[in-house]
PDB file of N, CA and C in Angstrom:
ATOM      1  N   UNK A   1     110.163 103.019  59.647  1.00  0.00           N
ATOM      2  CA  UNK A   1     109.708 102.293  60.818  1.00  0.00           C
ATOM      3  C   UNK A   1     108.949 101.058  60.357  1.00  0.00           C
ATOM      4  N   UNK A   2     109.009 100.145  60.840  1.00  0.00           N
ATOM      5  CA  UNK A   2     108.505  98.793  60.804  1.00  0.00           C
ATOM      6  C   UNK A   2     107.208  98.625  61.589  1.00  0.00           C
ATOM      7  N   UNK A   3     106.421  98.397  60.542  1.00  0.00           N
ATOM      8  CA  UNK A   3     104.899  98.382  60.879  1.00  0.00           C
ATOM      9  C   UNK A   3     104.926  96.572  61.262  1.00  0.00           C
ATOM     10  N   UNK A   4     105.105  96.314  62.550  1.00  0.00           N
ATOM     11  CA  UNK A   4     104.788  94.746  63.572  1.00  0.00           C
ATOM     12  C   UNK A   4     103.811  94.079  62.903  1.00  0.00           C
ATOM     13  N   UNK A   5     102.473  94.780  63.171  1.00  0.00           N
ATOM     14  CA  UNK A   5     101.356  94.405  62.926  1.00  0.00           C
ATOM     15  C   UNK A   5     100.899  93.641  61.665  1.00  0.00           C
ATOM     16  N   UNK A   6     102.054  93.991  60.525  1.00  0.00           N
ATOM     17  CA  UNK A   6     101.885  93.383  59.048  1.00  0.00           C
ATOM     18  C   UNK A   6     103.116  92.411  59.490  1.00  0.00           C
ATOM     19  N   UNK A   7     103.538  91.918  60.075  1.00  0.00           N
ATOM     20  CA  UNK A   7     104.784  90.686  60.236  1.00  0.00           C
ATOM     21  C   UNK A   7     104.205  89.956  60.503  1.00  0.00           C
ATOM     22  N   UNK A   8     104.431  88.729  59.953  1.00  0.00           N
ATOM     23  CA  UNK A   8     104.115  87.337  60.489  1.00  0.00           C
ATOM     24  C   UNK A   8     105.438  86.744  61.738  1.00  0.00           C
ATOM     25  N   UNK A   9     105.092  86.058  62.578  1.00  0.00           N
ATOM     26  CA  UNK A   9     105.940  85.413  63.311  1.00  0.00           C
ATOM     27  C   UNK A   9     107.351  85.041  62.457  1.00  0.00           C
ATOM     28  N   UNK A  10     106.624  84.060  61.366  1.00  0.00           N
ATOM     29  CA  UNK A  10     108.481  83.402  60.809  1.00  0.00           C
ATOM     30  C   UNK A  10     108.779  84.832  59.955  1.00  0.00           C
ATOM     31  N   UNK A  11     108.509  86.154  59.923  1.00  0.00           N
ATOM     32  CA  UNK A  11     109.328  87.022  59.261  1.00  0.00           C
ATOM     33  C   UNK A  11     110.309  87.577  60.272  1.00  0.00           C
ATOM     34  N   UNK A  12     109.673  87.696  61.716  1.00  0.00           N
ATOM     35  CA  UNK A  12     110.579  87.891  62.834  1.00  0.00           C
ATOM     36  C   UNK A  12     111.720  87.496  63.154  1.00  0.00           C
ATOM     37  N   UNK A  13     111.681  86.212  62.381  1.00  0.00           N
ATOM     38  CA  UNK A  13     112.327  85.303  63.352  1.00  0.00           C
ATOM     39  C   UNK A  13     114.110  85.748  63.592  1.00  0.00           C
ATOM     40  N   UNK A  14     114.558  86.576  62.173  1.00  0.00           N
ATOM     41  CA  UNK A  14     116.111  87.062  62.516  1.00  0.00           C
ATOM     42  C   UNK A  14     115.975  88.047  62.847  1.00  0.00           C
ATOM     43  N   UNK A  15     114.710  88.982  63.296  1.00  0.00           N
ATOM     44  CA  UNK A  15     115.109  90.610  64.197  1.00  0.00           C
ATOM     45  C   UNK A  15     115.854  90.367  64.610  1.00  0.00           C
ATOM     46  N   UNK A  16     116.846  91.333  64.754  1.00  0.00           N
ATOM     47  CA  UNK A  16     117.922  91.820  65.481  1.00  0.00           C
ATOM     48  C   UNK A  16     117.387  92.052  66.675  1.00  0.00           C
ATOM     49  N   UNK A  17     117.970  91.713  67.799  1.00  0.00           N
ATOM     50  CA  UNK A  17     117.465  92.503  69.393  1.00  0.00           C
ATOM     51  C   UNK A  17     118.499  94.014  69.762  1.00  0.00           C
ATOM     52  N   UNK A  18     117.178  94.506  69.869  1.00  0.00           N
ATOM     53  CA  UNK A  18     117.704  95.903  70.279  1.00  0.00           C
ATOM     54  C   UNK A  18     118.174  96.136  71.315  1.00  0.00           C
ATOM     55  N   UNK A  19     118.373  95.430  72.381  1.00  0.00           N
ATOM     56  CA  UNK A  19     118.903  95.898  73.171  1.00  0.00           C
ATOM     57  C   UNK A  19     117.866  96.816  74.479  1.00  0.00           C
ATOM     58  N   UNK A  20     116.681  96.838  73.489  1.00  0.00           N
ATOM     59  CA  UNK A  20     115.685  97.712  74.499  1.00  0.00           C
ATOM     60  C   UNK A  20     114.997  97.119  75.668  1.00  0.00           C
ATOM     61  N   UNK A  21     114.926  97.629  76.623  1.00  0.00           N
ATOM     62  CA  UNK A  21     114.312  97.264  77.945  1.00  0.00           C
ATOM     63  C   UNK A  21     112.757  97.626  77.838  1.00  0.00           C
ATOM     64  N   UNK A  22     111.790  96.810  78.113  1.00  0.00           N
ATOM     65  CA  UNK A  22     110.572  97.095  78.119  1.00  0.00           C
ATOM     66  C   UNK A  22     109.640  96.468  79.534  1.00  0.00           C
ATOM     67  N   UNK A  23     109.303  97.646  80.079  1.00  0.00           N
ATOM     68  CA  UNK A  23     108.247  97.106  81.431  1.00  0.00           C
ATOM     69  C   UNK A  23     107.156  97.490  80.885  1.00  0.00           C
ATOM     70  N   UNK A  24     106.240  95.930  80.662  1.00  0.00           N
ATOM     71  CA  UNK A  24     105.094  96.116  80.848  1.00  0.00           C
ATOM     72  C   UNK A  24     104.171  95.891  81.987  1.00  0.00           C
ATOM     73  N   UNK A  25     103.046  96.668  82.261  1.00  0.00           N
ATOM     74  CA  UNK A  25     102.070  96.356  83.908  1.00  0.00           C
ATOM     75  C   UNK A  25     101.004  97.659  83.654  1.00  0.00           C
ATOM     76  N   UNK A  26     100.192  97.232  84.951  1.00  0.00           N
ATOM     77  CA  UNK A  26      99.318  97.872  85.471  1.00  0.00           C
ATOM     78  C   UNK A  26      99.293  98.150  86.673  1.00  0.00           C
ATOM     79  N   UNK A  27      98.611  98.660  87.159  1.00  0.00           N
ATOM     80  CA  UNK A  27      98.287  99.599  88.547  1.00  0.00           C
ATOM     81  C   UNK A  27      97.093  98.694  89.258  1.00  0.00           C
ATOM     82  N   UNK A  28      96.890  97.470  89.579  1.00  0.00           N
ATOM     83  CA  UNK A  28      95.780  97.118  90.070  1.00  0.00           C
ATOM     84  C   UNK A  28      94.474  97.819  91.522  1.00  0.00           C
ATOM     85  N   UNK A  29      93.196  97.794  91.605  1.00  0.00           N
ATOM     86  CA  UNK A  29      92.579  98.197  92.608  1.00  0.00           C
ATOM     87  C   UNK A  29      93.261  99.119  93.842  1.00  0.00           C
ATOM     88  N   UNK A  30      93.912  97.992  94.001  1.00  0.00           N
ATOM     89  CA  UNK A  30      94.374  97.881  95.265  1.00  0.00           C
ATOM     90  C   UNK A  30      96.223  98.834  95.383  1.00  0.00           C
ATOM     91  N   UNK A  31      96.814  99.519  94.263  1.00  0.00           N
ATOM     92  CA  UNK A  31      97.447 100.261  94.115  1.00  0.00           C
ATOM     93  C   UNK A  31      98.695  99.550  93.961  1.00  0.00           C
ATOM     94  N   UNK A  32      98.560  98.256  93.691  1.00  0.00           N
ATOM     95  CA  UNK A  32      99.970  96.965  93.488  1.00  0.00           C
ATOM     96  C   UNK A  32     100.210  97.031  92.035  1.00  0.00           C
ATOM     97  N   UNK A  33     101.325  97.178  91.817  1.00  0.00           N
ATOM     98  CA  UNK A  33     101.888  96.412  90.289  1.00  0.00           C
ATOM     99  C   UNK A  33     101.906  95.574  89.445  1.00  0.00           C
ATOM    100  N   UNK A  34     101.074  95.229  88.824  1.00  0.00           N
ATOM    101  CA  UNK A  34     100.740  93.758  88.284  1.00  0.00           C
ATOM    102  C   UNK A  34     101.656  93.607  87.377  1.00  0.00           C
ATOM    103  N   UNK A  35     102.578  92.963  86.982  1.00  0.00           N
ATOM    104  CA  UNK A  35     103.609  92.607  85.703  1.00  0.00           C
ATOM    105  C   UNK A  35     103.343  91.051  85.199  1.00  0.00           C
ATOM    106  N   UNK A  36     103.879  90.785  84.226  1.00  0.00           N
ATOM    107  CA  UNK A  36     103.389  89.269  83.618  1.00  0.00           C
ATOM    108  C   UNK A  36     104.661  88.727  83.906  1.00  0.00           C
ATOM    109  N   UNK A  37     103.946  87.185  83.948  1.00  0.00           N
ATOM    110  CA  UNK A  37     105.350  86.526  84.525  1.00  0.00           C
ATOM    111  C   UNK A  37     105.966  86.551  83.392  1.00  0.00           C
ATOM    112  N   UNK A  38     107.544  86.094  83.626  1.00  0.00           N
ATOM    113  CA  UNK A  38     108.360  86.282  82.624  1.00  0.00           C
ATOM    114  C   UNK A  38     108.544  84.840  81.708  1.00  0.00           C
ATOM    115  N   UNK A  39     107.804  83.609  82.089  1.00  0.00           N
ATOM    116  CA  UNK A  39     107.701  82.649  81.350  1.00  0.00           C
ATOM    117  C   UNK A  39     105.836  83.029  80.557  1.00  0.00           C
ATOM    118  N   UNK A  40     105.674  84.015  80.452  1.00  0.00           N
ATOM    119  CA  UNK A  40     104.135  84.391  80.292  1.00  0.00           C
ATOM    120  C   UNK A  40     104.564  84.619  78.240  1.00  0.00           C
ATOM    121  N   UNK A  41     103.441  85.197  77.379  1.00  0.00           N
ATOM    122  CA  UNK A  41     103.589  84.974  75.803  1.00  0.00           C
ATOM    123  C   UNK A  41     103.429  86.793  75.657  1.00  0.00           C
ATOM    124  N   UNK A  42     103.621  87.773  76.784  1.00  0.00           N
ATOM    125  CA  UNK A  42     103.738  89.226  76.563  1.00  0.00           C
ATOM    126  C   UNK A  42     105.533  89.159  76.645  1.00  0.00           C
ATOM    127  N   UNK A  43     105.911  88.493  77.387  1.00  0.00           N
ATOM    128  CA  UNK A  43     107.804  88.572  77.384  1.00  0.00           C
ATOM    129  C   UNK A  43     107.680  87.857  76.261  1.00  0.00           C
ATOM    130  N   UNK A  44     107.980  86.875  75.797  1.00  0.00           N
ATOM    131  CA  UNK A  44     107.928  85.907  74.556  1.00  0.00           C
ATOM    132  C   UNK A  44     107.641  87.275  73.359  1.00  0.00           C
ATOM    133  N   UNK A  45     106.529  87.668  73.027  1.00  0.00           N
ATOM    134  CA  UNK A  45     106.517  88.881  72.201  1.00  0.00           C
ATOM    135  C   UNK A  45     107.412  89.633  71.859  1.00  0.00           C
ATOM    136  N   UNK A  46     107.898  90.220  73.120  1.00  0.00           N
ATOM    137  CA  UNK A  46     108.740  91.406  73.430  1.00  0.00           C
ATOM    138  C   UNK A  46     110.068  90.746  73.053  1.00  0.00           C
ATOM    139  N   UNK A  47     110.533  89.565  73.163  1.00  0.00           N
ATOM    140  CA  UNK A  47     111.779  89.115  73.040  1.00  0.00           C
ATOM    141  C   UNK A  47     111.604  88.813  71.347  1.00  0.00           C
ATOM    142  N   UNK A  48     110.830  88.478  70.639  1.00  0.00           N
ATOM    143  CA  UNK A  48     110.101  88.334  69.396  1.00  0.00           C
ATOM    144  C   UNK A  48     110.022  89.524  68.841  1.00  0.00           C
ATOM    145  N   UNK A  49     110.020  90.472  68.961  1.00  0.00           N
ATOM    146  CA  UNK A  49     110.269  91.619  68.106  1.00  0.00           C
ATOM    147  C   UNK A  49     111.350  92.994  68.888  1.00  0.00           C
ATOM    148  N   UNK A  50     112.169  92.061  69.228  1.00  0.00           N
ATOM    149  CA  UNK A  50     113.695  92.569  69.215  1.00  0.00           C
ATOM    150  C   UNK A  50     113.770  93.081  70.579  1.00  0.00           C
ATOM    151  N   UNK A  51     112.976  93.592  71.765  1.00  0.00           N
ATOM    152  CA  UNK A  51     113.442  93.802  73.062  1.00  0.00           C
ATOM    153  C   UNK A  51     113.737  92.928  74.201  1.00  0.00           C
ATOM    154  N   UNK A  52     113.698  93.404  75.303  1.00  0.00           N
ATOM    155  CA  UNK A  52     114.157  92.464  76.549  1.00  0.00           C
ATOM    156  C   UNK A  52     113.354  92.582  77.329  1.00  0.00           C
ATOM    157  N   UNK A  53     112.724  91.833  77.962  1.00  0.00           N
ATOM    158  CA  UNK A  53     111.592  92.241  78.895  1.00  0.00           C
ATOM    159  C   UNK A  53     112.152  92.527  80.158  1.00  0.00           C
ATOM    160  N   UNK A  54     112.095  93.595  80.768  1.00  0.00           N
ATOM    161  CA  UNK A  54     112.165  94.182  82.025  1.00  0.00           C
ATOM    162  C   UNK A  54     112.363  93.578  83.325  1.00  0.00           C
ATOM    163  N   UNK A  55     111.160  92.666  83.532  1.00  0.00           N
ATOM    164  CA  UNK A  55     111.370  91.484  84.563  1.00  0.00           C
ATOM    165  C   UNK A  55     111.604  90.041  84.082  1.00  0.00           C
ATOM    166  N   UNK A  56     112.833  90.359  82.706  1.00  0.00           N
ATOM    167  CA  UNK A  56     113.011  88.705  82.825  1.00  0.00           C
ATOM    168  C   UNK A  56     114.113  88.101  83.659  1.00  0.00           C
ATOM    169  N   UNK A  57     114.171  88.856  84.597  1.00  0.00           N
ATOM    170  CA  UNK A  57     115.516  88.202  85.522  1.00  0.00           C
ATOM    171  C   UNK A  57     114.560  87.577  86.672  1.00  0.00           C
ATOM    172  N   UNK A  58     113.343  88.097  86.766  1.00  0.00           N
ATOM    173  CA  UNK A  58     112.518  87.897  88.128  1.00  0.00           C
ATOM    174  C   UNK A  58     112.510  86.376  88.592  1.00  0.00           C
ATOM    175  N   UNK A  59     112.611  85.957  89.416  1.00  0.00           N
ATOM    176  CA  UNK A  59     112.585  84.486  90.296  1.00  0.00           C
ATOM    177  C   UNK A  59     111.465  84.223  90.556  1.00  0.00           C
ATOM    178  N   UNK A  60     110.600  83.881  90.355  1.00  0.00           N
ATOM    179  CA  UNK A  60     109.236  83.265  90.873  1.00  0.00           C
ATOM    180  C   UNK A  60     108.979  81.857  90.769  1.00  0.00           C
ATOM    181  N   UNK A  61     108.366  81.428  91.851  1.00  0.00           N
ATOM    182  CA  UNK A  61     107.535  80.205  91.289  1.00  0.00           C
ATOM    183  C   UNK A  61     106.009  80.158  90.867  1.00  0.00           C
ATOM    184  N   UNK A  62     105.999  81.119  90.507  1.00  0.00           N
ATOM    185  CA  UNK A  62     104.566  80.985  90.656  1.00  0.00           C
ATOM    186  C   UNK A  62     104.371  80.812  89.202  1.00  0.00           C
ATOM    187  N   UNK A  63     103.054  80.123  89.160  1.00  0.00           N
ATOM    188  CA  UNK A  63     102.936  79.719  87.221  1.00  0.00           C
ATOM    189  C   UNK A  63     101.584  80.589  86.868  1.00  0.00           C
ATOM    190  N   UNK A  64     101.090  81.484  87.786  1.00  0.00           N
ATOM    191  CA  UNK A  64     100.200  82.358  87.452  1.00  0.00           C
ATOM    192  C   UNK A  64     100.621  83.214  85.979  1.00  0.00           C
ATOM    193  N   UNK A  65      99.841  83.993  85.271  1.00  0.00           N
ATOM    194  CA  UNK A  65     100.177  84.619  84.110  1.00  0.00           C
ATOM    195  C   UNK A  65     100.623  86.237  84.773  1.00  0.00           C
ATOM    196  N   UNK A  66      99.623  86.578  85.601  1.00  0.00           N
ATOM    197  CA  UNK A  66     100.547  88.185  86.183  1.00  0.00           C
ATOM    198  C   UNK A  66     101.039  87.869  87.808  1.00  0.00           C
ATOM    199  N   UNK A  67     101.922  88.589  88.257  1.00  0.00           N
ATOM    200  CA  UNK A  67     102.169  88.370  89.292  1.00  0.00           C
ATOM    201  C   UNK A  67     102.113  89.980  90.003  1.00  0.00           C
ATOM    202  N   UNK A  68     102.021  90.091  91.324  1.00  0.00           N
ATOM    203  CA  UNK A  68     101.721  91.121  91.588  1.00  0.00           C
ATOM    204  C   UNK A  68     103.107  91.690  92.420  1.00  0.00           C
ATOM    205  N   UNK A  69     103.510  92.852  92.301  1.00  0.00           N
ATOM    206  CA  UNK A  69     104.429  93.399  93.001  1.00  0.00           C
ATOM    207  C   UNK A  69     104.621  94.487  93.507  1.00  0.00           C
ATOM    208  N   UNK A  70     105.511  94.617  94.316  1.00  0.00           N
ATOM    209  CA  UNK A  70     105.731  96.181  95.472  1.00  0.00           C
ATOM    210  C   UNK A  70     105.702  97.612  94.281  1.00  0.00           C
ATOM    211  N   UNK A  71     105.251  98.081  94.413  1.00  0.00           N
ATOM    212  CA  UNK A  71     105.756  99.847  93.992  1.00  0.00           C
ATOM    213  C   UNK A  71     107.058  99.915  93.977  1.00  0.00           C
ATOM    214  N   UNK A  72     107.823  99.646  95.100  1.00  0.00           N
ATOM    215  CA  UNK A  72     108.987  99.447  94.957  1.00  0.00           C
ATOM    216  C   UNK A  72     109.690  98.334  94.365  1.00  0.00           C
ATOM    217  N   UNK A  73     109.311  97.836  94.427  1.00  0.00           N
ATOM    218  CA  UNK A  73     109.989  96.766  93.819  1.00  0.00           C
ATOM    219  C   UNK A  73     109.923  96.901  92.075  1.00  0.00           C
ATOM    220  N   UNK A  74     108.647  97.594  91.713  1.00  0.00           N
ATOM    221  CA  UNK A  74     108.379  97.824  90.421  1.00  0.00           C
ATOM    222  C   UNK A  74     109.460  99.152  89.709  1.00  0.00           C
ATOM    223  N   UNK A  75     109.348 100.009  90.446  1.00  0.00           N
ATOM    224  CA  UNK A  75     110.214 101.453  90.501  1.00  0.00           C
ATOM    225  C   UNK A  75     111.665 100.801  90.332  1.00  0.00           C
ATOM    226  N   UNK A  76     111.953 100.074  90.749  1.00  0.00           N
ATOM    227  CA  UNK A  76     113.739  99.359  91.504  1.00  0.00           C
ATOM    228  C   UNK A  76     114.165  98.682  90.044  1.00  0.00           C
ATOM    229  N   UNK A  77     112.920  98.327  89.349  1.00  0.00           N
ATOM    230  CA  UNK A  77     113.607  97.705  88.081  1.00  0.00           C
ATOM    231  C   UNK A  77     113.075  98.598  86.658  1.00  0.00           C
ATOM    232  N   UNK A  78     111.831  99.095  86.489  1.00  0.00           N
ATOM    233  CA  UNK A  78     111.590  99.583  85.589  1.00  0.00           C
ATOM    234  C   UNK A  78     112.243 101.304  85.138  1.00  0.00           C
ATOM    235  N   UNK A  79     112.804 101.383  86.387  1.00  0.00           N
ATOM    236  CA  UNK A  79     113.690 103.278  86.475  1.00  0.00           C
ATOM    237  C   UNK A  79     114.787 102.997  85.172  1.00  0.00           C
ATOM    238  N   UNK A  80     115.600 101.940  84.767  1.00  0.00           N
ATOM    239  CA  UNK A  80     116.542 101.479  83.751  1.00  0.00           C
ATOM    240  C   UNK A  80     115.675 101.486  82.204  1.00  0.00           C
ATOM    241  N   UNK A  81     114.306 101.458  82.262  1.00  0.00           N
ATOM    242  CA  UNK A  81     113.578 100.678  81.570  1.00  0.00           C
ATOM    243  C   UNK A  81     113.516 101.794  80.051  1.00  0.00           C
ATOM    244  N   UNK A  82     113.736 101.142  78.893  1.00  0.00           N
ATOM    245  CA  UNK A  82     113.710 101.934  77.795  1.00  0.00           C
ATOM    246  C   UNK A  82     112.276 102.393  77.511  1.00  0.00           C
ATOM    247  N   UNK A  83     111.126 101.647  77.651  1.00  0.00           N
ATOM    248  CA  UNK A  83     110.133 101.456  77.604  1.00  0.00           C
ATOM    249  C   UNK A  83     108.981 101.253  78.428  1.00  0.00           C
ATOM    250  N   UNK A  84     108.176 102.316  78.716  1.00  0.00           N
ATOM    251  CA  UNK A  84     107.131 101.748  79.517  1.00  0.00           C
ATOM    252  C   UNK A  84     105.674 101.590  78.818  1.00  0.00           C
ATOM    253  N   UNK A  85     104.915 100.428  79.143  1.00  0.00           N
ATOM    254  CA  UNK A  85     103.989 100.242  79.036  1.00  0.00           C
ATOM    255  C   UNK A  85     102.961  99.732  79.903  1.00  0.00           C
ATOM    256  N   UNK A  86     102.075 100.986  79.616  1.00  0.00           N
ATOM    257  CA  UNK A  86     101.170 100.510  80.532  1.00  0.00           C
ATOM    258  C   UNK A  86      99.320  99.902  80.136  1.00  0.00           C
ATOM    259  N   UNK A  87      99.313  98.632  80.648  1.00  0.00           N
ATOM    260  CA  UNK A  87      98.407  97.586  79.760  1.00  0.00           C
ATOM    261  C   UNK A  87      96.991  98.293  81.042  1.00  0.00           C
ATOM    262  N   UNK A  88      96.265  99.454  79.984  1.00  0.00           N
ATOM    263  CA  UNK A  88      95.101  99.737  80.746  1.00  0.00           C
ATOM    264  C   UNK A  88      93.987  99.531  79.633  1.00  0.00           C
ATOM    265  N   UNK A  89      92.298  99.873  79.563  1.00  0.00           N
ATOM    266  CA  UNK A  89      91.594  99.778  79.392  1.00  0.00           C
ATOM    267  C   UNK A  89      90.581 100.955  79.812  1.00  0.00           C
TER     268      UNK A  89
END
């Protein structure tokens, strides 16, 4: 297994993409889905060490860094998802 954490960026740079689906988010206050936009540097990562980010098909305009979304709407795309992560504290 490939320890990330000792890679530098330009060692990345020919990963292979796996093919893996990854949703990352949280559960905000208020019981909404927070996901990062998909022009945000958590997709950029994820596409950087070989996966696909989950909501990079998403349409937004918004230039915020998270965007907030339905339960459903979160469920509707991350159910495919190879990977879940969830960014808590």
């Amino acid at each position: 297994m490939i320890n990330l954490r000792d890679l530098t960026i330009e060692e990345l740079k020919d990963f292979k993409n796996t093919g893996k689906t990854v949703a990352f988010f949280y559960v905000n206050s208020n019981g909404a889905v927070v996901i990062r936009n998909p022009k945000d540097y958590i997709p950029k990562m994820i596409d950087i060490a070989g996966g696909k980010y989950a909501f990079a098909d998403l349409k937004t305009d918004q230039t915020a860094s998270s965007i907030q979304i339905t339960m459903e709407e979160f469920f509707a795309t991350a159910v495919d998802a190879d990977y879940l992560i969830y960014n808590g504290s």
